[in-house]
Structures are given as structure tokens and as C-alpha cells.
Protein backbone atom coordinates (compact mmCIF):
# COMPACT_ATOMS: atom_id res chain seq x y z
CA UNK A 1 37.42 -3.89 45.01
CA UNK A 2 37.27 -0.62 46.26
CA UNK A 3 39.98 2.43 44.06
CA UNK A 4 41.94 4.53 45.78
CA UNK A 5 41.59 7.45 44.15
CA UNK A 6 38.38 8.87 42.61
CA UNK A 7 37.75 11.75 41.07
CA UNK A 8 34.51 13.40 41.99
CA UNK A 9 32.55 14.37 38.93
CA UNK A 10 32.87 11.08 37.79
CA UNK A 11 30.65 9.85 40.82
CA UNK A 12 27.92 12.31 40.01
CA UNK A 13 25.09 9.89 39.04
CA UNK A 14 26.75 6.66 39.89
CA UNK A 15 24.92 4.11 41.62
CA UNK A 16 24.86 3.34 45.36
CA UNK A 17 23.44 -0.31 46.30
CA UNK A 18 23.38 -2.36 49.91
CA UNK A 19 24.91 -5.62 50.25
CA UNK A 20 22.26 -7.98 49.09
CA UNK A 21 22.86 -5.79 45.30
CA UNK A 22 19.53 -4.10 45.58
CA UNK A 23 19.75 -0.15 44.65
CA UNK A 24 19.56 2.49 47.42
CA UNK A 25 19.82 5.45 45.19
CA UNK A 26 22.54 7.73 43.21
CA UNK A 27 25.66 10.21 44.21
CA UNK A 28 24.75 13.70 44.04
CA UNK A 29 27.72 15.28 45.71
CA UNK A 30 30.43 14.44 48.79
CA UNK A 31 30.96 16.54 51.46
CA UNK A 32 34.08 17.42 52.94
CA UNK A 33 35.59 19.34 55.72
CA UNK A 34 38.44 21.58 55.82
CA UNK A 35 41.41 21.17 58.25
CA UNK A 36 44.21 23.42 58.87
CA UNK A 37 47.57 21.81 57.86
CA UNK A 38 46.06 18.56 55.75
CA UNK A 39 43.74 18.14 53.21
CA UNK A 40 40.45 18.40 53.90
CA UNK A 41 38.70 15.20 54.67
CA UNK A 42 35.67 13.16 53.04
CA UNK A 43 32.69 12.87 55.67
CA UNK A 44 30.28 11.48 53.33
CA UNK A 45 28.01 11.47 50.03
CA UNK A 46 24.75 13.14 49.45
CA UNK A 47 22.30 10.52 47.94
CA UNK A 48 19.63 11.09 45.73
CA UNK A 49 16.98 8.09 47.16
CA UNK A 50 13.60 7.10 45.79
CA UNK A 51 11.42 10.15 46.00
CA UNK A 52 14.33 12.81 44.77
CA UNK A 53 14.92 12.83 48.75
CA UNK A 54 18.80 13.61 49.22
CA UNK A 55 20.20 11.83 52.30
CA UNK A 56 24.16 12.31 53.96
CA UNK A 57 25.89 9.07 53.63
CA UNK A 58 28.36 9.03 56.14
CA UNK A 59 31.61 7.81 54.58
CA UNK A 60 32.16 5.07 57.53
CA UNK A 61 29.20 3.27 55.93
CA UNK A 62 30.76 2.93 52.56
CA UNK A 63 32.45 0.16 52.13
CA UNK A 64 33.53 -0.03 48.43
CA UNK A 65 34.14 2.65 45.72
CA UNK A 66 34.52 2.06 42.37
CA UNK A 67 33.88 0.50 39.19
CA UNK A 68 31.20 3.30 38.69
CA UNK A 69 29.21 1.97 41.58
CA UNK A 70 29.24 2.50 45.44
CA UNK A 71 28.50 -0.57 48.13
CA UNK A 72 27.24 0.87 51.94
CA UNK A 73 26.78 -1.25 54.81
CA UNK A 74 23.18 -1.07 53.84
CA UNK A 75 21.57 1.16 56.31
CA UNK A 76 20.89 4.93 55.33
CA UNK A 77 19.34 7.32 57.49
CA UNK A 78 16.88 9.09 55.37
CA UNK A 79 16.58 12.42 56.85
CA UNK A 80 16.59 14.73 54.44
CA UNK A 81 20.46 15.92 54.08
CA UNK A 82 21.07 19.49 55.37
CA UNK A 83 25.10 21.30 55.36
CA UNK A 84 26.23 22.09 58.50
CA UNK A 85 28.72 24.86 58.96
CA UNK A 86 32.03 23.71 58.25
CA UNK A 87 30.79 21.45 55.56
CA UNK A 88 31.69 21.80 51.96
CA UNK A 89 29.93 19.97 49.15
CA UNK A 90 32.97 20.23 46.04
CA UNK A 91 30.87 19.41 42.89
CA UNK A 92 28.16 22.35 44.54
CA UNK A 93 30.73 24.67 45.99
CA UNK A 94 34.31 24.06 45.12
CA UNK A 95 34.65 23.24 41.19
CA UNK A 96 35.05 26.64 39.76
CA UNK A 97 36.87 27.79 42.38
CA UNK A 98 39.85 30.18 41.61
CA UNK A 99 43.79 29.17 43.01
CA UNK A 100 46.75 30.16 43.02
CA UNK A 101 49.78 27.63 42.32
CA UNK A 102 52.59 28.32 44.76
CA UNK A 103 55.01 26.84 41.91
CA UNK A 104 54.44 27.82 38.79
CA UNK A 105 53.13 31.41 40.58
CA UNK A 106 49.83 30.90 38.55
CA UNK A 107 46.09 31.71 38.61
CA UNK A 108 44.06 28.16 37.59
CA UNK A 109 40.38 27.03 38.05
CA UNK A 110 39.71 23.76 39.43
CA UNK A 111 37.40 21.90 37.12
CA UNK A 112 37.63 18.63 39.00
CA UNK A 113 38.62 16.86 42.37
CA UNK A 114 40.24 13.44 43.29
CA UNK A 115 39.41 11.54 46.58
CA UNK A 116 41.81 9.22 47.80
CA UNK A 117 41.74 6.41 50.78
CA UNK A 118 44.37 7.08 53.24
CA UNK A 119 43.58 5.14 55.54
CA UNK A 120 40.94 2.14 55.88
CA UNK A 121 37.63 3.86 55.54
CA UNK A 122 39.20 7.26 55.76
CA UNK A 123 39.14 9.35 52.65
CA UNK A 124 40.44 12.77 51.71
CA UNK A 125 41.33 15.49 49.10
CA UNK A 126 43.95 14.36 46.93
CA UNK A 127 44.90 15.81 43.65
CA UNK A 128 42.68 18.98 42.38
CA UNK A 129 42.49 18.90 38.46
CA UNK A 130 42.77 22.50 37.33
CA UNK A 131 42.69 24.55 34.46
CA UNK A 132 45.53 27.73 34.27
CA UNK A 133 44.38 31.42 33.33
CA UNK A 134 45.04 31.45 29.56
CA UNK A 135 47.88 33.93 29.42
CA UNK A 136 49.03 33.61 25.62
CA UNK A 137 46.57 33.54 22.50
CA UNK A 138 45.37 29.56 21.98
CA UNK A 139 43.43 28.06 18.88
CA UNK A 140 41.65 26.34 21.28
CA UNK A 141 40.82 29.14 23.82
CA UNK A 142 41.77 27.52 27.09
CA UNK A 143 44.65 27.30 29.46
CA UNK A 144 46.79 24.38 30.11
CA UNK A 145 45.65 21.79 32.53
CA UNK A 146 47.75 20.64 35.15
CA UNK A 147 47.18 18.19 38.87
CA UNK A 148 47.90 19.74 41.73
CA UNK A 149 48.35 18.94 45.63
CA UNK A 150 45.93 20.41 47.87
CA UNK A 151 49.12 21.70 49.29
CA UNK A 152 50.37 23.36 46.72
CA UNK A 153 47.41 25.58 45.79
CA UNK A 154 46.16 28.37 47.76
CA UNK A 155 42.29 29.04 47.21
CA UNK A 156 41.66 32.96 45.83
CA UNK A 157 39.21 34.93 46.94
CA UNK A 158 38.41 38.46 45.44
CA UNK A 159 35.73 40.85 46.46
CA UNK A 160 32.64 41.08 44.84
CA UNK A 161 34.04 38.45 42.43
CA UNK A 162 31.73 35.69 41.81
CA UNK A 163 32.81 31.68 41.78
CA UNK A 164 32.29 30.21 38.00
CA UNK A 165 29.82 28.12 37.43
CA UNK A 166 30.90 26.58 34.53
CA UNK A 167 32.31 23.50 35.55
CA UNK A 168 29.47 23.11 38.16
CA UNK A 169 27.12 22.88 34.88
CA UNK A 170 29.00 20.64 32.74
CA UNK A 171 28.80 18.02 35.35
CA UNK A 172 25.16 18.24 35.77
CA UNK A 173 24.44 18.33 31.94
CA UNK A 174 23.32 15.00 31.80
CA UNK A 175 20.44 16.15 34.48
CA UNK A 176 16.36 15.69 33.46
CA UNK A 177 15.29 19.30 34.15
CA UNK A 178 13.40 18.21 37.43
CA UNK A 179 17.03 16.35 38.90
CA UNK A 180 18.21 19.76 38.16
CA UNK A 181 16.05 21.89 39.66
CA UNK A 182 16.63 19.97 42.58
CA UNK A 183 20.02 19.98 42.72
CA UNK A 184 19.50 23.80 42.28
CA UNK A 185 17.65 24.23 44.94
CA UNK A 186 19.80 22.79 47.57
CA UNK A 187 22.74 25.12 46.64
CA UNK A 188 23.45 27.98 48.85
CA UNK A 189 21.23 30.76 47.64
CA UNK A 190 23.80 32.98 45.66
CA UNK A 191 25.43 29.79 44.20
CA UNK A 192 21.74 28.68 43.27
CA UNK A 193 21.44 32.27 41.07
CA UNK A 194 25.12 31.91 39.81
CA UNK A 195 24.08 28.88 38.52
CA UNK A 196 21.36 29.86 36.84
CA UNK A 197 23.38 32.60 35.64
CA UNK A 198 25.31 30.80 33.00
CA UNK A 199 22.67 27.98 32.07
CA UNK A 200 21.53 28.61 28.59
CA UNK A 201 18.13 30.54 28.55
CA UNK A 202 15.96 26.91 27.05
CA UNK A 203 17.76 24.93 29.72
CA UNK A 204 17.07 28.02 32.32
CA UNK A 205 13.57 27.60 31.01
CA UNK A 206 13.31 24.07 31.18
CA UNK A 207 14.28 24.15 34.97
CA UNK A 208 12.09 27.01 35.98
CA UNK A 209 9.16 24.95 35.17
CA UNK A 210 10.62 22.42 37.50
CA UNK A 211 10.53 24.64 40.74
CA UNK A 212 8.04 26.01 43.38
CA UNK A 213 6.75 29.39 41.79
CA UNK A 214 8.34 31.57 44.71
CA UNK A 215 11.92 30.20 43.40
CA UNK A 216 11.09 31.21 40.18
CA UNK A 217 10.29 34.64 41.19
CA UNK A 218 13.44 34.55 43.08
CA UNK A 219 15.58 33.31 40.45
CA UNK A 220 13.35 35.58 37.85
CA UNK A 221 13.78 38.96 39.75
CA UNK A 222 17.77 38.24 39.61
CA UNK A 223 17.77 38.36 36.10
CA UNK A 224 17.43 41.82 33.85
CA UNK A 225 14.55 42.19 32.27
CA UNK A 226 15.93 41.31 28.43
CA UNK A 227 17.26 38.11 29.32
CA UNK A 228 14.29 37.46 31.60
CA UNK A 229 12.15 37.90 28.55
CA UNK A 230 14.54 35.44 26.66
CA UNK A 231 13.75 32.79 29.09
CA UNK A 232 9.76 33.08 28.90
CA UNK A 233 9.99 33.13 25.34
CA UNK A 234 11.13 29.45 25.91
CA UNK A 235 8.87 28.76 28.27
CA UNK A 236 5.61 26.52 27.84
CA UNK A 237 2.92 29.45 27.80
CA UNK A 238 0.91 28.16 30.43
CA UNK A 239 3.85 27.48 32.73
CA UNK A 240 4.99 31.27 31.52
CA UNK A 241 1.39 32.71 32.03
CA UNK A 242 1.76 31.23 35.78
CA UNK A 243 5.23 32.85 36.37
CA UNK A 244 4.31 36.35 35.55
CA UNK A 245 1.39 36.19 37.39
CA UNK A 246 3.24 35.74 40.45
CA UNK A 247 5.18 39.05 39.53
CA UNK A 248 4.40 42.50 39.94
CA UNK A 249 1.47 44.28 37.32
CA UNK A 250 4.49 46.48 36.86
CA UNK A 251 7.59 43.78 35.56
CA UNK A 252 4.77 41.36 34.24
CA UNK A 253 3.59 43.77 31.52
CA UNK A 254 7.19 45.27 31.20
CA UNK A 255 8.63 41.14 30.23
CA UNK A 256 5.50 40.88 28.21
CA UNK A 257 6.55 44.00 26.37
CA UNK A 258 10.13 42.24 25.56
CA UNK A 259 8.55 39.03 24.71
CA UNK A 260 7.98 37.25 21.08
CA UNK A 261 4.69 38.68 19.67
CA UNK A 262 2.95 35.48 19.24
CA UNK A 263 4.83 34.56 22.57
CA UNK A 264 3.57 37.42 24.36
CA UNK A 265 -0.42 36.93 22.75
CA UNK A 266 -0.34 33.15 24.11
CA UNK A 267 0.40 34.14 27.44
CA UNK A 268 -1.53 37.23 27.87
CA UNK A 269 -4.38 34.61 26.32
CA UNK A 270 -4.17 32.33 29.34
CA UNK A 271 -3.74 35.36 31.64
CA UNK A 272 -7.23 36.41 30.46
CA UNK A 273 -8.91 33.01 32.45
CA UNK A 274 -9.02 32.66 36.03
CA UNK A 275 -6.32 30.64 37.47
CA UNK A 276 -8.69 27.41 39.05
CA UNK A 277 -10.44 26.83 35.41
CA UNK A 278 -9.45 24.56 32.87
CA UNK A 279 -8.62 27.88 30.86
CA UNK A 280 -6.08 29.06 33.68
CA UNK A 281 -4.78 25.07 33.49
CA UNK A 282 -4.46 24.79 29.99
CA UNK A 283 -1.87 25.30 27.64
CA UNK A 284 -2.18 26.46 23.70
CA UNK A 285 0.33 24.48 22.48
CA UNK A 286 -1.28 21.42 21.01
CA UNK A 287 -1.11 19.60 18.09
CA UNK A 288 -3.71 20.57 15.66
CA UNK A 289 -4.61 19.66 12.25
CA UNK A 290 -7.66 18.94 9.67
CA UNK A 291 -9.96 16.15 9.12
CA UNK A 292 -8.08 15.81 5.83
CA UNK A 293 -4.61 15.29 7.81
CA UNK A 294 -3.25 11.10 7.48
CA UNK A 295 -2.37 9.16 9.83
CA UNK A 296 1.54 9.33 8.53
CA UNK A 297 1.34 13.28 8.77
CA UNK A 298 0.06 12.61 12.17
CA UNK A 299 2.44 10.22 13.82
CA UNK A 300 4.94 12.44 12.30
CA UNK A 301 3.93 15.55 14.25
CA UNK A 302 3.78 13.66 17.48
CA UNK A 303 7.64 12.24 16.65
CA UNK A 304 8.84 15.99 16.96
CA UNK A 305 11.79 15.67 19.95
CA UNK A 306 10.63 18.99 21.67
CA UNK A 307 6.91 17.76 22.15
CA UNK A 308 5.91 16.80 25.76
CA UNK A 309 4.45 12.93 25.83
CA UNK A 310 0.83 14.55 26.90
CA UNK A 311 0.96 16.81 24.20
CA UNK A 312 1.74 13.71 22.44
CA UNK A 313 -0.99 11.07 23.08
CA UNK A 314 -3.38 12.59 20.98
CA UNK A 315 -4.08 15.40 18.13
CA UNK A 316 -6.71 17.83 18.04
CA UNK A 317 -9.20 17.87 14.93
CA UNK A 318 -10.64 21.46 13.66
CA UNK A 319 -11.96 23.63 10.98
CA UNK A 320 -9.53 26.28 9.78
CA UNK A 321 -7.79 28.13 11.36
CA UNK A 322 -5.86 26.18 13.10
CA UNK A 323 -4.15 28.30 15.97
CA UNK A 324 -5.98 29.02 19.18
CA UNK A 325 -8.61 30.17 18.96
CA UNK A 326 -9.34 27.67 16.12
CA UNK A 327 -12.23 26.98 13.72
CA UNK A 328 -15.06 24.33 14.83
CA UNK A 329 -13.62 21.72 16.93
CA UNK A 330 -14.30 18.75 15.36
CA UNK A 331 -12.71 16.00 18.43
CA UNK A 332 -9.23 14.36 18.66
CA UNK A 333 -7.54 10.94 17.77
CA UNK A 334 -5.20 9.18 19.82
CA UNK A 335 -1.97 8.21 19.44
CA UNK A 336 -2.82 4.32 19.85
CA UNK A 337 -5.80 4.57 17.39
CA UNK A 338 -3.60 5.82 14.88
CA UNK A 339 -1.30 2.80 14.78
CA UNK A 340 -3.95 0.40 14.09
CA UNK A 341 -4.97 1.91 10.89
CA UNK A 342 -2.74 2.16 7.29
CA UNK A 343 -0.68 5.08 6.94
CA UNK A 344 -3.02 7.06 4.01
CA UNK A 345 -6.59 6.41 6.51
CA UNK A 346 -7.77 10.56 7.33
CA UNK A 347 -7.39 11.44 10.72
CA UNK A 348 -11.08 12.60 10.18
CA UNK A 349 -11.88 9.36 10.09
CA UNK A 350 -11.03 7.98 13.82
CA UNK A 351 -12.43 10.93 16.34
CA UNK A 352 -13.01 9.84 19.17
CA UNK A 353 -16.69 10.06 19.18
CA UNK A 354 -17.49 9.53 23.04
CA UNK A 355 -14.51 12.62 24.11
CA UNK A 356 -15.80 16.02 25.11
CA UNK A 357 -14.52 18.49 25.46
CA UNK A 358 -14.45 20.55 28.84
CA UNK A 359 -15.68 25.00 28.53
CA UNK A 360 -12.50 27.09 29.13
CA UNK A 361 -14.07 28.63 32.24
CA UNK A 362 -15.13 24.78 33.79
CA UNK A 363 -14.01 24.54 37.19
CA UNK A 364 -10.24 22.28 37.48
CA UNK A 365 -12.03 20.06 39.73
CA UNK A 366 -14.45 19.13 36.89
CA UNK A 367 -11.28 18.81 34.44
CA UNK A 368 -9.99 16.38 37.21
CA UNK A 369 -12.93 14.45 37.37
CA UNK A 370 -12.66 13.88 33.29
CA UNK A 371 -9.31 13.12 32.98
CA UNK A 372 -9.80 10.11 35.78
CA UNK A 373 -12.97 8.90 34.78
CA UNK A 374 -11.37 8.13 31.49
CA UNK A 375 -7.96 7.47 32.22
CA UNK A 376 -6.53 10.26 29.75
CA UNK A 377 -3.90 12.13 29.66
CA UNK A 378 -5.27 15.51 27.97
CA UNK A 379 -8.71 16.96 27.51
CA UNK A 380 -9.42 19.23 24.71
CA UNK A 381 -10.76 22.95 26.22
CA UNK A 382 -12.66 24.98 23.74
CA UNK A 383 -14.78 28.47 23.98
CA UNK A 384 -18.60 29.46 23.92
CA UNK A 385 -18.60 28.85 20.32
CA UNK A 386 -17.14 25.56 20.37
CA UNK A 387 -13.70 27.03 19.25
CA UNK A 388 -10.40 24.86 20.42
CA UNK A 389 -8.80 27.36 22.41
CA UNK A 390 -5.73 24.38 24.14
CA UNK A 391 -5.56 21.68 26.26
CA UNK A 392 -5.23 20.19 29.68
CA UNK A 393 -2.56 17.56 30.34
CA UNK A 394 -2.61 15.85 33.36
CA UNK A 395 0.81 17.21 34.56
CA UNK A 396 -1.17 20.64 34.94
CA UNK A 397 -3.86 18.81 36.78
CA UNK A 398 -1.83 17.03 39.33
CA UNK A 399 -0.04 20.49 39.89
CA UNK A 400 -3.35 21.55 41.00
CA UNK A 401 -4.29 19.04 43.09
CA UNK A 402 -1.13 18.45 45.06
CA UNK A 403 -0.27 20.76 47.55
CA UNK A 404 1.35 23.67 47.12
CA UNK A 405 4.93 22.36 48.33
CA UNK A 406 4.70 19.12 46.29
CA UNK A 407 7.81 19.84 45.05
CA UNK A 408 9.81 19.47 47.72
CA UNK A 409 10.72 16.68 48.96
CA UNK A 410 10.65 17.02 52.47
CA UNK A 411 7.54 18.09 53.55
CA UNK A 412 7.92 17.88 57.49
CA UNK A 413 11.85 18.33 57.98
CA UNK A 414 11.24 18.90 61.77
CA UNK A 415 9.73 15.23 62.26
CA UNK A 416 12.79 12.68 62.50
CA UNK A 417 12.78 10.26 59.60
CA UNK A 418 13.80 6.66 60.84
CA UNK A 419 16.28 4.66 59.64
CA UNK A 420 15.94 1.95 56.88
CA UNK A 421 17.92 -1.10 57.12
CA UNK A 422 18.01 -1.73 53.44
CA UNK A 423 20.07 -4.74 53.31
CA UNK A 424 17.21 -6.32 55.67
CA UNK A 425 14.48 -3.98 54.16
CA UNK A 426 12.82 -3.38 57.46
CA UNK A 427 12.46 -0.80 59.58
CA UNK A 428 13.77 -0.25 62.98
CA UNK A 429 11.27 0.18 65.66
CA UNK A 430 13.57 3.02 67.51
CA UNK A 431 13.99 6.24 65.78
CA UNK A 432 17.61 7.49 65.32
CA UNK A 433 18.42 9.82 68.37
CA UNK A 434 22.08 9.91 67.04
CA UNK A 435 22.81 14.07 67.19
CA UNK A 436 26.90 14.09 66.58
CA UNK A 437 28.57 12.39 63.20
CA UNK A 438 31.43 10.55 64.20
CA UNK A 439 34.07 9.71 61.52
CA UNK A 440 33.71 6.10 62.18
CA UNK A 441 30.03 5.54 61.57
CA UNK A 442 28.86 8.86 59.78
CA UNK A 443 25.76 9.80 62.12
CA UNK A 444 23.74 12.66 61.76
């Protein structure tokens, strides 16, 4: 049964599936369009589909909201979704918006937005939850929280003044960094940076790492050059060591300057190797330990919750010392191997005898080539005098091989996409040539 009201933060994530049950994809926003004397009306969802592809969803081909889950008539068109003038998305664009409450003469923030049926099939802005400028001391530090009409706010606008982002955050907080970084990347430009504003410098970090290098420039060259530093420091080196290289000589060295020491060394390390080697792909961030280390001290290195899983899958053997460049590389011992033997066995023990490793300055084809042949997920890089100096993971590796715009997902946005019929699962032999959206059957 379908509600009739929904508030929209709580459909962030939530399910959309065709009639036959089967899952098209997720909610990522809903659009809606202003009007002069009423509120402004629901035209449809953006939908996150297989591929992190984000579709409109024309609201005339919903037929059922709630219970955390969304039923369509079961066919999507899945062109990639792009706003057209007009068009608000209100998780992207209007939560953190500043009003002004006509009644109680007020300033308040709206933090979240309820959607309400009034008519069949016909949704539109109903009450706006919103938090109220703090205007005596609190315990708590917050304003009251009151619902509001859409008629009995008036939106404020102030020059120069720029829209919070908080609330925008807290409802994508449960995002992996790469579902962020999308999402990020289809907000306008200055929301994108506003955005990235107020996210914590790790999570900044983690999303950078996410996104095509010239966004990261972008988003870097917003930020000063002490919290730019900030967010390298929490960077993986290798993924940092890319970054800065896509900067100027000039604000490279200058963040470099800012930087952790030991930060700062790894990255100026990788730096040092030309980008298409296995040292330009590698990272110096693995585990590494002595032939003396057990298998319990092992397993519980690769436990740690900030490791990456192909950092993970196996542990590097050496003679002291054991940072980059190391000692002697001695091999490394997978992750599987260890659970088959008893807890006190030496990790010296299990090497994986027929494992080499690759030269730092072997060409990433090559690296490629290894990693396939024998279906791992890291290869051990070490120097002319056989010193460990990091690893390839095969997340670096495909980032080399795919093309340069892997990332997005819509690769040829000028070719029409065609239709699916998902509650059929076939596909239409006619392309779409639909060019208007119509309230009844939300065409693009």
C-alpha cells in the first residue's frame, strides 16, 4: 500500500523493484519543480541502477511508495539522468536551505522534506522539517525543531552566503566512498565544493580517491593549502603521489612542505618512479613483517579495520628493516595459506616459493600480465638490490588499464540509451524518441 506522506531522506537508499519483485536499483534523490502559488510538485526520482548509472524516474511510473521500498510500472529509461532548468533535486539542493517563518517571524534551516500524494499519482511538497536559528544559550547547542507548510516559509537568500551542507552530509553518511563520489559529482559545481567543504578531511580523503583526477584538482585547488595538506596526509600515498602530480611544481612541493614527514617521504618516494611502472603503480603501505612473525600475529595485522582487502590477502616477508625500502625480501604468504596451519607455525615457514616479485621500474603492462596469469590480487615490487620497496594491488592495475573516464558512468551521453522493460526483461527494438516529460508518464 502506497503512504501518503514521505519524507525524503528517508528514501535515500531505499529500494526500487518492477512488478515481478526483481530489483531495478536504489533512490538517490527526487526532483521537483517549483510553481508560483502551490507547492512545488514531485516529477520524479533519480535512480542509482546497476553500473552506478543514475536514471530520472518519472513519478507517473511509480506506482507504490512505502514500506522502505518503491514499486514502478517496470520500465525505466536508462539514459543517464541530467537536471533541466527549472528542476530541483531537495536532498542535493534544498536541505540546508535557509527560511524564514512568516509566523513565528523566525530564521530556520530545513533539515528534511515530506512528499505527499494529492492526487492519484500526483505528488508534492508537503511539510518541510526545519530547524530554528538558536537564539538563547542551549545544553544541547541547537534550535528548536518545528513542521512547517511550504506556505508558510519564505526561502532566504543572502549574498555571497553559502547554502549548509550539513544536512546534505548526514543523509549520505551511510555512503561507500565511491556512492559518494558519485553523488558528488552530479551536484551543481559550487554545491559539489560546499560539500566537500564540511566533509571531514579522512572522509574528504576517502572520496578523492574515488574521482577522475581533474575533479580532484578541482576540488583540491578550492581548498587552502593547510587543510589541503590535511587531506593528503590521509590519503593512500600512491593515490596522494598521483594527485599532486597533476598539480602545479609550484603547490605540489608547497602541500608536500605542509605534509606529515614520513607522509611527505612516501609520496615524494613514489614521485621519484615514472608513472607507467610498477613503481609509479605501487603503493608503500603493505603489511610487512619477519620470518620469525606467527601466523596469529599475522592474521591479526590483516584484521586491522582501516586495511584495504588487497593489502589484505597477503603479507610481505623481509630482513630488517622493515619500512620501504626494506631489508632482503624474503617472499610473501597468503591470507588462505595462513588459515590452514596452527596459530604458533612462522610465517617464514609458508612463502610462497613460486611468487616473484616484479623490478620497481617493470613496465605496468608486465605487472598486468603477473597479476592475471596468477589470479592475484597484489605483487610484491622491490629495487635493484632485491629491497621491498611496496606493492601493486590490482585496483591500481585496473586503473591503468581502463580508460581514462572509467569512472564515469556514462561514457557516450550523446548516444540515446533504449529503454528496458524490466518487468519483461527485454528490450524494445525502437529507441525512445520521447523529447517532452509529461506529468502522466514521466518521459524524458
Amino acid at each position: 500500500m502506497s503512504a501518503t506522506r514521505v519524507f525524503v531522506a528517508r528514501l535515500a537508499g531505499c529500494s526500487v523493484f518492477d512488478p515481478a519483485g526483481d530489483r531495478v536499483g536504489k533512490v538517490r534523490d527526487v526532483v521537483v519543480v517549483y510553481r508560483s502559488t502551490q507547492p512545488p510538485s514531485v516529477v520524479g526520482l533519480v535512480v542509482e541502477v546497476p553500473g552506478k548509472r543514475r536514471v530520472f524516474l518519472g513519478i507517473g511510473r511509480v506506482t507504490s511508495i512505502g514500506s522502505g521500498q518503491i514499486i514502478t510500472t517496470g520500465i525505466i529509461n536508462m539514459r543517464r539522468f541530467q537536471q533541466r532548468g527549472g528542476e530541483v533535486r531537495v536532498i542535493a539542493e534544498m536541505l540546508g536551505r535557509k527560511v524564514t517563518l512568516r509566523d513565528r517571524a523566525g530564521e530556520a534551516t530545513i533539515e528534511d522534506v515530506a512528499i505527499e500524494e494529492a492526487d492519484l499519482g500526483e505528488w508534492e511538497v508537503g511539510q518541510l522539517f526545519c530547524r530554528q536559528a538558536k537564539t538563547t544559550p542551549s545544553p544541547f547547542g541547537k534550535g528548536a525543531t518545528v513542521f512547517a507548510k511550504w506556505s508558510d516559509v519564505v526561502e532566504k537568500t543572502t549574498a555571497g552566503e553559502s547554502q549548509s551542507a550539513t544536512q546534505l552530509i548526514a543523509t549520505y553518511a551511510d555512503f561507500l566512498p565511491a556512492d559518494l563520489a558519485n553523488a558528488m559529482l552530479d551536484l551543481p559545481g559550487q554545491r559539489m565544493l560546499e560539500v566537500a567543504d564540511e566533509l571531514p578531511d579522512s572522509r574528504l580523503a576517502d572520496v578523492l580517491e574515488e574521482m577522475p583526477e581533474t575533479d580532484q584538482v578541482d576540488i583540491m585547488n578550492q581548498l587552502d593549502d593547510a587543510r589541503a595538506a590535511d587531506v593528503l596526509d590521509h590519503m593512500q600515498p600512491d593515490d596522494a603521489a598521483d594527485l599532486i602530480a597533476q598539480m602545479s611544481e609550484e603547490r605540489g612541493e608547497a602541500l608536500l612542505e605542509l605534509m606529515e614527514p614520513e607522509e611527505a617521504e612516501d609520496v615524494r618516494f613514489l614521485l621519484s618512479y615514472a608513472p607507467e611502472t610498477a613503481g609509479g603503480l605501487m603503493t608503500t603501505e603493505p603489511i610487512i613483517v619477519s620470518a620469525d612473525t606467527t601466523v596469529a600475529e599475522g592474521l591479526a595485522l590483516i584484521r586491522r579495520h582501516e586495511l584495504a582487502p588487497a593489502l589484505g590477502a597477503a603479507i610481505c616477508v623481509t630482513l630488517p628493516p622493515y619500512e620501504p625500502p626494506t631489508g632482503r625480501f624474503l617472499g610473501m604468504v597468503h591470507f588462505q595459506r595462513m588459515l590452514r596451519y596452527p596459530p604458533n607455525e612462522r610465517l617464514g615457514t609458508l612463502l610462497d616459493q613460486s611468487l616473484e616479485p616484479v623490478r620497481a621500474d617493470a613496465p605496468a603492462a608486465e605487472v598486468a600480465r603477473i597479476l592475471a596469469s596468477y589470479n592475484l590480487v597484489s605483487v610484491p615490487v622491490i629495487d635493484e638490490n632485491r629491497r621491498l620497496v611496496g606493492v601493486v594491488t590490482i585496483d591500481d592495475v585496473l586503473d591503468y588499464l581502463l580508460p581514462d573516464d572509467w569512472r564515469s558512468t556514462d561514457h557516450d551521453s550523446s548516444t540515446p540509451r533504449t529503454p528496458i522493460d524490466t518487468s519483461t526483461s527485454t528490450i524494445p527494438l525502437r529507441t525512445s524518441t520521447a523529447k517532452t516529460r509529461r506529468a502522466g508518464n514521466g518521459s524524458r
